[in-house]
N, C-alpha and C. Protein backbone atom coordinates (compact mmCIF):
# COMPACT_ATOMS: atom_id res chain seq x y z
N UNK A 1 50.28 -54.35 -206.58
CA UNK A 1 49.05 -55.06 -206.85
C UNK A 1 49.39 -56.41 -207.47
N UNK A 2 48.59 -57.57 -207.03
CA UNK A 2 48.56 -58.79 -207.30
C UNK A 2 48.57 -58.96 -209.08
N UNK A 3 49.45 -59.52 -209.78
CA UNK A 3 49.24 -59.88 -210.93
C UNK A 3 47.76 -61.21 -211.53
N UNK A 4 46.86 -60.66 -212.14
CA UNK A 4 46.10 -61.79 -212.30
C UNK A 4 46.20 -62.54 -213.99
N UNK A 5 46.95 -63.79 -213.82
CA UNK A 5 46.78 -64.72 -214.74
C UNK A 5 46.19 -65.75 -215.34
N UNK A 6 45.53 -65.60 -215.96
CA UNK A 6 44.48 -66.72 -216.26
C UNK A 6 44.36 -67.49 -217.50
N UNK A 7 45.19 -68.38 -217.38
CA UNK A 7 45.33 -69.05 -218.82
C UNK A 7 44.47 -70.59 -219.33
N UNK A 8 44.31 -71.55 -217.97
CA UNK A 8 43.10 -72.15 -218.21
C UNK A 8 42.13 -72.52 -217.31
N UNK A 9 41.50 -73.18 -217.54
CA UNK A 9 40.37 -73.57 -216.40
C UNK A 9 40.33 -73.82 -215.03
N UNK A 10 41.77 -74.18 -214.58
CA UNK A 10 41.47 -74.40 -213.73
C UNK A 10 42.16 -73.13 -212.74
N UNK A 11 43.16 -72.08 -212.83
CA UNK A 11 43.45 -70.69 -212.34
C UNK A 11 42.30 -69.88 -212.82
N UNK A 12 41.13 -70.26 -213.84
CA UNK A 12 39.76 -69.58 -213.48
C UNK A 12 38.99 -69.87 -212.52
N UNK A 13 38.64 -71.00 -211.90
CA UNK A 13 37.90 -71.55 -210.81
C UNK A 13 39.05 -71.32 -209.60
N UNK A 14 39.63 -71.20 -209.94
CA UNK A 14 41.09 -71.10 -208.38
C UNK A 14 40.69 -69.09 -207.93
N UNK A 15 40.50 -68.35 -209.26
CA UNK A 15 41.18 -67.19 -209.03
C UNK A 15 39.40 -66.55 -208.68
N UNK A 16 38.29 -66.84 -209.65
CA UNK A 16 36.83 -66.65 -209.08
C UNK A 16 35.96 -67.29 -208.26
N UNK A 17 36.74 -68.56 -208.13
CA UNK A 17 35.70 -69.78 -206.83
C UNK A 17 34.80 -70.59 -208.07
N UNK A 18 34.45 -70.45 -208.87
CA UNK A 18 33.65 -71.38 -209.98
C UNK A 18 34.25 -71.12 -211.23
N UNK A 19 33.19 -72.38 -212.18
CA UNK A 19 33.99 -72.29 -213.12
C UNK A 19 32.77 -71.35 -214.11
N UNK A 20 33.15 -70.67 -215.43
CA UNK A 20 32.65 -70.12 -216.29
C UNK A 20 31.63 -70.13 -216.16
N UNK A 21 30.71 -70.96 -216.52
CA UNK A 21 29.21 -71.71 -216.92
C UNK A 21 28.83 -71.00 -215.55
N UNK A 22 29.40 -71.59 -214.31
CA UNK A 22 28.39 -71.41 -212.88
C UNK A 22 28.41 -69.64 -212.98
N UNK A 23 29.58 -69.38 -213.32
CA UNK A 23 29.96 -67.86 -213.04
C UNK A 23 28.45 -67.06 -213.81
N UNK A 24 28.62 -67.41 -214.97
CA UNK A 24 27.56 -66.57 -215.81
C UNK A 24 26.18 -66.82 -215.12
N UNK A 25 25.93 -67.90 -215.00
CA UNK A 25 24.58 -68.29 -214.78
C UNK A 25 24.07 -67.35 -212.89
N UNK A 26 25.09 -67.40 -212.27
CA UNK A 26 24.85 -66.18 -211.22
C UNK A 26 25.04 -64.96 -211.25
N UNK A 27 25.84 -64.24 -212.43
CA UNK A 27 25.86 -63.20 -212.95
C UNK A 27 24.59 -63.02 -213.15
N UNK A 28 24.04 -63.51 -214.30
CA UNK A 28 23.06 -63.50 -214.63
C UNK A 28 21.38 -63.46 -213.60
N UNK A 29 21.11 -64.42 -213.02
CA UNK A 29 20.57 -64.85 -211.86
C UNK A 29 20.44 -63.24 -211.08
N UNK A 30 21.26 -62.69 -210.65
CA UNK A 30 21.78 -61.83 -209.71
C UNK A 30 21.79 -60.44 -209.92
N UNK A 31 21.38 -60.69 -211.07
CA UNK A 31 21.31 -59.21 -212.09
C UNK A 31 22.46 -58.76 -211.93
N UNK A 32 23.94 -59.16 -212.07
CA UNK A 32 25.26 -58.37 -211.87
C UNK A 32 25.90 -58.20 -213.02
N UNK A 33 26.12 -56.99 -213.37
CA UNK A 33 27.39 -56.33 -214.90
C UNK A 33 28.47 -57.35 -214.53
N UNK A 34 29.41 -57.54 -215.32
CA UNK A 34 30.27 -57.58 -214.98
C UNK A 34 31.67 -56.46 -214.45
N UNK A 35 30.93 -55.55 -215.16
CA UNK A 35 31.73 -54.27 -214.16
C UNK A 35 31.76 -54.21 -212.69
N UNK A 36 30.01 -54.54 -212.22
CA UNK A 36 30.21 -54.14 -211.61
C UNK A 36 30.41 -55.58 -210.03
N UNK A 37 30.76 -56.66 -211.16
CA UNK A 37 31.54 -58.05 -210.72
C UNK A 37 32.72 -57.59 -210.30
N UNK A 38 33.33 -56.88 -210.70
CA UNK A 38 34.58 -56.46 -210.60
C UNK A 38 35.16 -55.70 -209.75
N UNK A 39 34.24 -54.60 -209.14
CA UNK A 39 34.03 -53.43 -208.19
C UNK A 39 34.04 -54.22 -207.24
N UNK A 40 32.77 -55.50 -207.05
CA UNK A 40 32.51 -55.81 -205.82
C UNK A 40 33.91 -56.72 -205.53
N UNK A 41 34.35 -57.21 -206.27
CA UNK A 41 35.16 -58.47 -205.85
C UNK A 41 36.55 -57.68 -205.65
N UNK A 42 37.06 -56.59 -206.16
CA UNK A 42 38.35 -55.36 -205.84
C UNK A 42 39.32 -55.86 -206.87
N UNK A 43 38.96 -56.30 -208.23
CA UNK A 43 39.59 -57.18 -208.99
C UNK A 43 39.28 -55.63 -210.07
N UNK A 44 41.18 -55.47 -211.06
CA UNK A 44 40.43 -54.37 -212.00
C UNK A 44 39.86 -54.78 -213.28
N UNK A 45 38.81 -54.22 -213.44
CA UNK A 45 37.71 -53.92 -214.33
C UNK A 45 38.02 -54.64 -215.73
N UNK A 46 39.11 -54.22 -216.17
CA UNK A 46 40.04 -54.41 -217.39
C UNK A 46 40.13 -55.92 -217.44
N UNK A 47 40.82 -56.32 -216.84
CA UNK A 47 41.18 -57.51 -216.45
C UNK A 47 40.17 -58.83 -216.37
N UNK A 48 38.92 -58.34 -215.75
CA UNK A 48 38.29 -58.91 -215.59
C UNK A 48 37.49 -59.46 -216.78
N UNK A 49 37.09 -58.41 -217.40
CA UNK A 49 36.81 -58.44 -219.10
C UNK A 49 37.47 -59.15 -219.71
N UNK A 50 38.77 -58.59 -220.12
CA UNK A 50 39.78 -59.77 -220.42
C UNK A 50 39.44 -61.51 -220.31
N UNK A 51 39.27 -61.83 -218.85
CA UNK A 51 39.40 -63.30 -218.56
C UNK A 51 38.16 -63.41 -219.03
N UNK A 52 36.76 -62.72 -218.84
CA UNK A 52 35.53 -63.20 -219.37
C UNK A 52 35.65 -63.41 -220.84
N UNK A 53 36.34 -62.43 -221.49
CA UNK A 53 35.50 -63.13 -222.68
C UNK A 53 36.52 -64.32 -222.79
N UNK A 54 37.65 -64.56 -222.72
CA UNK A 54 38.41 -65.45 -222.79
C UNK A 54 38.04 -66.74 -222.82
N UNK A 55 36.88 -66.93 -221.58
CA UNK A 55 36.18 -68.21 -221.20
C UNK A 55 34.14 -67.44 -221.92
N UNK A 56 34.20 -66.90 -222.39
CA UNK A 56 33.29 -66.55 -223.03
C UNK A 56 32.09 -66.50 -221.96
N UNK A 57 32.32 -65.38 -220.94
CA UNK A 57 31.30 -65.45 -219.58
C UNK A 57 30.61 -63.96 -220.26
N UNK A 58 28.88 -64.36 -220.83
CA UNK A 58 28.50 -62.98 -220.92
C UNK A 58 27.95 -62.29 -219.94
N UNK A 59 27.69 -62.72 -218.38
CA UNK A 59 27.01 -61.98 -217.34
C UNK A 59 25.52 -61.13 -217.48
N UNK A 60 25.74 -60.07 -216.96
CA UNK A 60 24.18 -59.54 -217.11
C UNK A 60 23.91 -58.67 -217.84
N UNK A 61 23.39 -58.50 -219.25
CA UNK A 61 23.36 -57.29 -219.91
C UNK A 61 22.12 -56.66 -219.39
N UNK A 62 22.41 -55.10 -218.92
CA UNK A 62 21.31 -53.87 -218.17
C UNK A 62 20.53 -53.74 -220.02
N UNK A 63 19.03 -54.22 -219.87
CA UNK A 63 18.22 -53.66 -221.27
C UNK A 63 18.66 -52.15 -221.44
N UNK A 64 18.55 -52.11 -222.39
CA UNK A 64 18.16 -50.96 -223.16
C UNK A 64 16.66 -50.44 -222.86
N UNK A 65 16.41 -49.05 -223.61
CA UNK A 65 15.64 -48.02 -223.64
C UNK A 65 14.62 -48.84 -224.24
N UNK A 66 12.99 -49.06 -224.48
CA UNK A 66 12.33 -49.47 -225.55
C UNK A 66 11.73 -48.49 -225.58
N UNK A 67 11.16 -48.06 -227.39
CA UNK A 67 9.33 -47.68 -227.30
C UNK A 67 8.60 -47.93 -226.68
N UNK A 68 7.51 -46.93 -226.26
CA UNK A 68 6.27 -46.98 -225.71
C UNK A 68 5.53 -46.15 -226.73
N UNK A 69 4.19 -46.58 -226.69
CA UNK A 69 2.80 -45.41 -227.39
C UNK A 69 2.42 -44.89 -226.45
N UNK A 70 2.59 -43.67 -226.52
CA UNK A 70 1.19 -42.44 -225.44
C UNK A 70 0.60 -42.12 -226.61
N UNK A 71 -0.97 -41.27 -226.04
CA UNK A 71 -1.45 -40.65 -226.35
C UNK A 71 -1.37 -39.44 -225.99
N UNK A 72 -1.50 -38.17 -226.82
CA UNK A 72 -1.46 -36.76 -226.44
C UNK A 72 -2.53 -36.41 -225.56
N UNK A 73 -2.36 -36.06 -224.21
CA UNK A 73 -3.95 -35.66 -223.96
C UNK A 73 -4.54 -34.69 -224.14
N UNK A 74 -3.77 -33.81 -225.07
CA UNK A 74 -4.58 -32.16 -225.45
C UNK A 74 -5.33 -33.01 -226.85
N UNK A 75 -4.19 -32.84 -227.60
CA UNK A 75 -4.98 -32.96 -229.05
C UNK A 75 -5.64 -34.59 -229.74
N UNK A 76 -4.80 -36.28 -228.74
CA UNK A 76 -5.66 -36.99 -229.24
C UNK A 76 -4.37 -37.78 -229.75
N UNK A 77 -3.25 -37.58 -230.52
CA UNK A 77 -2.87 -38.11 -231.36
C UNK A 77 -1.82 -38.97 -230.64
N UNK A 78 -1.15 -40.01 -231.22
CA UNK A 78 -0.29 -41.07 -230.62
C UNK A 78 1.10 -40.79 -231.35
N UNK A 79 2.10 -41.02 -230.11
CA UNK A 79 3.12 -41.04 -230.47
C UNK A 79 3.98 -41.90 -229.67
N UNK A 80 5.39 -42.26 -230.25
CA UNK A 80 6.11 -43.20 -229.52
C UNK A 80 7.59 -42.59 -228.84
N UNK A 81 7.66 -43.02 -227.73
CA UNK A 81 8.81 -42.52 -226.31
C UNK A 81 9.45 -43.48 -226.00
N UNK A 82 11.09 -43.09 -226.26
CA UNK A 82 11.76 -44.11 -225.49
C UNK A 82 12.04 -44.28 -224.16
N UNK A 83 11.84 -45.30 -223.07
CA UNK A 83 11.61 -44.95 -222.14
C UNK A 83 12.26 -46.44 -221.17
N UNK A 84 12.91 -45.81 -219.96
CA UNK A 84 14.14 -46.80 -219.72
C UNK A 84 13.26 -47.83 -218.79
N UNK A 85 13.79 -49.45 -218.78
CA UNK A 85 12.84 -50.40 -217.97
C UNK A 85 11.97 -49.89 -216.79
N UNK A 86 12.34 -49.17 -216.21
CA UNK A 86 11.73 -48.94 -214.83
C UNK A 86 10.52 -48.17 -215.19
N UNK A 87 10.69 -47.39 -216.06
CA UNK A 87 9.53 -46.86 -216.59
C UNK A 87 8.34 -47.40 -217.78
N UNK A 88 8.74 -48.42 -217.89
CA UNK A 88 8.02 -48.94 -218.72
C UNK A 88 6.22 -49.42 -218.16
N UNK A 89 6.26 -49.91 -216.60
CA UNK A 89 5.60 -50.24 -216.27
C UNK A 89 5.02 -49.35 -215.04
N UNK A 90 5.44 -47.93 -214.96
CA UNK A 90 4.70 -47.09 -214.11
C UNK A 90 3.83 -46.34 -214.47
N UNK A 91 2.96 -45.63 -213.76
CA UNK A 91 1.99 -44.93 -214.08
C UNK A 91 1.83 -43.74 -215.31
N UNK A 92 1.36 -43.96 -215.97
CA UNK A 92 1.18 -42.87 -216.99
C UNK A 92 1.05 -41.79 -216.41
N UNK A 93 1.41 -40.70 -216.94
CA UNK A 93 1.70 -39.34 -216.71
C UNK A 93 1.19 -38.60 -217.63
N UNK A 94 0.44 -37.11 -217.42
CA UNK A 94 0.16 -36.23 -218.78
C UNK A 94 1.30 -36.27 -219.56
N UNK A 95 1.18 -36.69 -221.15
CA UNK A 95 2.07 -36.55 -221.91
C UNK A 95 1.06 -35.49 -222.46
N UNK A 96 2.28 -34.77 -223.54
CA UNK A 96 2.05 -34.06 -224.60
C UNK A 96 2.97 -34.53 -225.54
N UNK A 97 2.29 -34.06 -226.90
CA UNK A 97 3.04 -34.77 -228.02
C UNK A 97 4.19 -33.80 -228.62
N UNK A 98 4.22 -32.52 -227.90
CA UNK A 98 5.49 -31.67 -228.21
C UNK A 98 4.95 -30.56 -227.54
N UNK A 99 6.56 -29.58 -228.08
CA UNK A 99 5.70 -28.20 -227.05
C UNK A 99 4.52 -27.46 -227.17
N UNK A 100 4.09 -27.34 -228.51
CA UNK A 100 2.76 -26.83 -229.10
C UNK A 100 1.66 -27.33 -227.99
N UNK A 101 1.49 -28.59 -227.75
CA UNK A 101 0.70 -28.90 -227.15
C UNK A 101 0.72 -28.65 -225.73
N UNK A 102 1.42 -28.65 -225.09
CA UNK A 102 1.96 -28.16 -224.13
C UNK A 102 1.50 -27.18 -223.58
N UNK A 103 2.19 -25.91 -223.94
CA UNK A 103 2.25 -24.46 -224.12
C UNK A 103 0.15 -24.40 -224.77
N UNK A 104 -0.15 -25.07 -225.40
CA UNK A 104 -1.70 -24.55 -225.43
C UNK A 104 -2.35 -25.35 -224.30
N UNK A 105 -1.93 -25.81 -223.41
CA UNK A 105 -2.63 -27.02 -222.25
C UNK A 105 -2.15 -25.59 -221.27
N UNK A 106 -1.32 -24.75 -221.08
CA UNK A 106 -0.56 -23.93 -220.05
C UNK A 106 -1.94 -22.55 -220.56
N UNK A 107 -2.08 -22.50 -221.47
CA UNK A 107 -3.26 -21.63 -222.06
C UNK A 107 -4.57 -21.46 -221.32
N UNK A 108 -4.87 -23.20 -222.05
CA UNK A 108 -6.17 -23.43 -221.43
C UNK A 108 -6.56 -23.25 -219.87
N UNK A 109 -5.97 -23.57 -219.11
CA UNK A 109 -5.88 -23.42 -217.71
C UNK A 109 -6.83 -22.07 -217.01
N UNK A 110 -7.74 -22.12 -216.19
CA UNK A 110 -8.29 -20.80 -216.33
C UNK A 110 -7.49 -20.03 -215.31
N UNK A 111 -7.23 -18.67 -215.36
CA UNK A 111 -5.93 -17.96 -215.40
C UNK A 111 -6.24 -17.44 -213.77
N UNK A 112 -7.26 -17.51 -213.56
CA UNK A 112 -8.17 -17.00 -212.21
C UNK A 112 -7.48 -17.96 -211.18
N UNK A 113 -7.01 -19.07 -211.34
CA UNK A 113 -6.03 -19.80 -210.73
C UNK A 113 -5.23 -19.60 -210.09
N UNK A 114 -4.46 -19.19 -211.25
CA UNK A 114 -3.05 -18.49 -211.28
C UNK A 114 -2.79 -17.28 -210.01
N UNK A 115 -4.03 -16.66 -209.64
CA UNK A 115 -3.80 -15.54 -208.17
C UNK A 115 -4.26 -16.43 -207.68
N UNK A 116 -3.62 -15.89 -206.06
CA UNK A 116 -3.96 -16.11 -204.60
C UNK A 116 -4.89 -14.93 -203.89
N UNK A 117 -5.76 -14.26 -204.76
CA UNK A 117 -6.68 -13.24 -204.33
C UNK A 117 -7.71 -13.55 -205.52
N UNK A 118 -9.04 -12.76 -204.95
CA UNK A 118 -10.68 -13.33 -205.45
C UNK A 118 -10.16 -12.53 -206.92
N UNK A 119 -10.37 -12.32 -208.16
CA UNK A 119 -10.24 -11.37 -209.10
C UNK A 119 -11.74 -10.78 -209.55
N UNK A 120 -11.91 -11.57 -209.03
CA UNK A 120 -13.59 -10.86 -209.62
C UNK A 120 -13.95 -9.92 -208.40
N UNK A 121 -13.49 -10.16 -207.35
CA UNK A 121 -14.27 -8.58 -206.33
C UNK A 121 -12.91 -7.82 -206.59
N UNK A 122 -12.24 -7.95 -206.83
CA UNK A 122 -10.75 -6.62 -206.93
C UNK A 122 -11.08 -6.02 -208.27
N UNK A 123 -11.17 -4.23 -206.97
CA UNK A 123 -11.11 -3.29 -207.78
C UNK A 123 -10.66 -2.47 -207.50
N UNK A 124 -9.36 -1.82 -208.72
CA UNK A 124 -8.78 -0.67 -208.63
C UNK A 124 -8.73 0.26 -208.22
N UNK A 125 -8.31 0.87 -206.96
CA UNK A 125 -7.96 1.89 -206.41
C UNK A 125 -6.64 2.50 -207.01
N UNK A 126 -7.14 4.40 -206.55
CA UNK A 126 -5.98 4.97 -206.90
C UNK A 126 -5.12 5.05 -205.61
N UNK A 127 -3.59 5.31 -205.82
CA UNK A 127 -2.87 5.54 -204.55
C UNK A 127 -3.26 6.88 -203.57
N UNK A 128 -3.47 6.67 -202.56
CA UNK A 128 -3.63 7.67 -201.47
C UNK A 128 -3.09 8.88 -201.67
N UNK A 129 -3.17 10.17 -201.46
CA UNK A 129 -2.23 11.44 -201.53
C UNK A 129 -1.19 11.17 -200.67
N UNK A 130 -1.32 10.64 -199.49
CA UNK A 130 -0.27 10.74 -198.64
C UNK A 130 0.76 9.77 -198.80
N UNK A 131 1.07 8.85 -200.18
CA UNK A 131 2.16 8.49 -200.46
C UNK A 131 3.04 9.23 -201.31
N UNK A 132 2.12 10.07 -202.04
CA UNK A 132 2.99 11.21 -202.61
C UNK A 132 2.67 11.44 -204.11
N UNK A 133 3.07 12.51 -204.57
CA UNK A 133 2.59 12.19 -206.12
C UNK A 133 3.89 12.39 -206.89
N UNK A 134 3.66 11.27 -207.76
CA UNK A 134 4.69 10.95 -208.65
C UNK A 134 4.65 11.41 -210.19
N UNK A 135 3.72 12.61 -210.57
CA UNK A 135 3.66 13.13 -211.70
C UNK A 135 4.46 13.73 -211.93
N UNK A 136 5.41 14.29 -211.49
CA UNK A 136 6.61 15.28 -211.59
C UNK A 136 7.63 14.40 -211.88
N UNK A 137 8.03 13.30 -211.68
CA UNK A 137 9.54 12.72 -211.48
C UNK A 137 10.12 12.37 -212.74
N UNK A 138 11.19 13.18 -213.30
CA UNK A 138 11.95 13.05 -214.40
C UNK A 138 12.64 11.63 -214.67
N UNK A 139 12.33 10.68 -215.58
CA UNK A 139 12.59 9.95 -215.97
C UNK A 139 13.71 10.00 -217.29
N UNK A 140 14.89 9.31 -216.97
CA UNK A 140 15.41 9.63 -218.22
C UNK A 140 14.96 9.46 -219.46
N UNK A 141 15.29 9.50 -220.70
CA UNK A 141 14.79 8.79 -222.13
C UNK A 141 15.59 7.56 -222.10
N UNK A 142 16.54 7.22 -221.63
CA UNK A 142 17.75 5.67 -221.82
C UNK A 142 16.31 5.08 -220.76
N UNK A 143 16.26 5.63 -219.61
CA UNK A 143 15.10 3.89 -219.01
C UNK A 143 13.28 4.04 -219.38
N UNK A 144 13.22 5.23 -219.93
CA UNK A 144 11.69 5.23 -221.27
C UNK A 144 11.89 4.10 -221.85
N UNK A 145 13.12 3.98 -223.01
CA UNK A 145 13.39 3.47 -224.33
C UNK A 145 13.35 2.01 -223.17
N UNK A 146 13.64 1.82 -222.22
CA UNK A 146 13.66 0.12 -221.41
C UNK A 146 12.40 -0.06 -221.32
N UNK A 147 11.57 1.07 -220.72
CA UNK A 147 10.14 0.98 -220.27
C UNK A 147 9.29 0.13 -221.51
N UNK A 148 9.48 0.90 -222.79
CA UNK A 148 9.14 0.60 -223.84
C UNK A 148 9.57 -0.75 -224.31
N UNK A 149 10.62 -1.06 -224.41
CA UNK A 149 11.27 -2.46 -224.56
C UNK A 149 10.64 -3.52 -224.23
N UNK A 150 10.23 -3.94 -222.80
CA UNK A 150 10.66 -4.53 -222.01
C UNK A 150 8.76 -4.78 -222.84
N UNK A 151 7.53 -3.99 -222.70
CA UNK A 151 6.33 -4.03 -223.37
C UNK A 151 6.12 -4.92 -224.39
């Protein structure tokens, strides 16, 4: 692999095609890391860092996370979410302000939902004779004590 040396200005504009100033300002412009300046151009990573700060090229810093305020929509109350650029400006979503709220929103829900059959006309039948009767069948006490458990 090619040794890269860069000691002044002008084996920086020889070795990237511009000089510092232009470099950053299309970094920048272009939305490009300098990592990932480095990837594209097949130049290593290390190195590249190196010569930037050298000539003091800061390129594109990716923001950070900010706060946002939601509101809870069960109980009302506001709270703040860190939440990465892309999301900053999309559609709000049901928040909840923790699991409490949550878990009582999963509550509220009316439960009649929850089946794929009417519940209000279903009614209990017993099993037919001709599947058999199961009053006799010895159950151990080890899968009772599970039966019970599991309740």
């Amino acid at each position: 692999m090619e040794k890269f040396k860069v000691k002044d200005i002008d084996s920086f504009i020889k070795k990237y095609g511009m000089s510092p100033t232009e470099l950053e300002n299309e970094l920048i412009n272009n939305k490009i890391t300098r990592t990932a300046f480095a990837r594209k151009r097949g130049f290593p990573r290390t190195t590249v860092l190196r010569h930037f700060e050298a000539f003091n090229v800061k390129g594109y810093i990716v923001p950070k996370k900010e706060s946002k305020t939601y509101t809870c929509t069960l109980c009302g109350n506001t709270f703040d979410r860190y939440v990465s650029p892309s999301q900053r400006e999309g559609k709000e979503t049901v928040t909840y302000c923790g699991l409490e709220c949550y878990h009582e929103s999963l509550r509220n829900k009316e439960e009649k939902n929850l089946f794929n059959f009417d519940v209000d006309s279903y009614k209990f039948i017993s099993p037919t004779k001709s599947l058999g009767v199961y009053s006799k069948i010895e159950i151990s006490n080890q899968h009772l004590a599970t039966i019970k458990r599991k309740k």
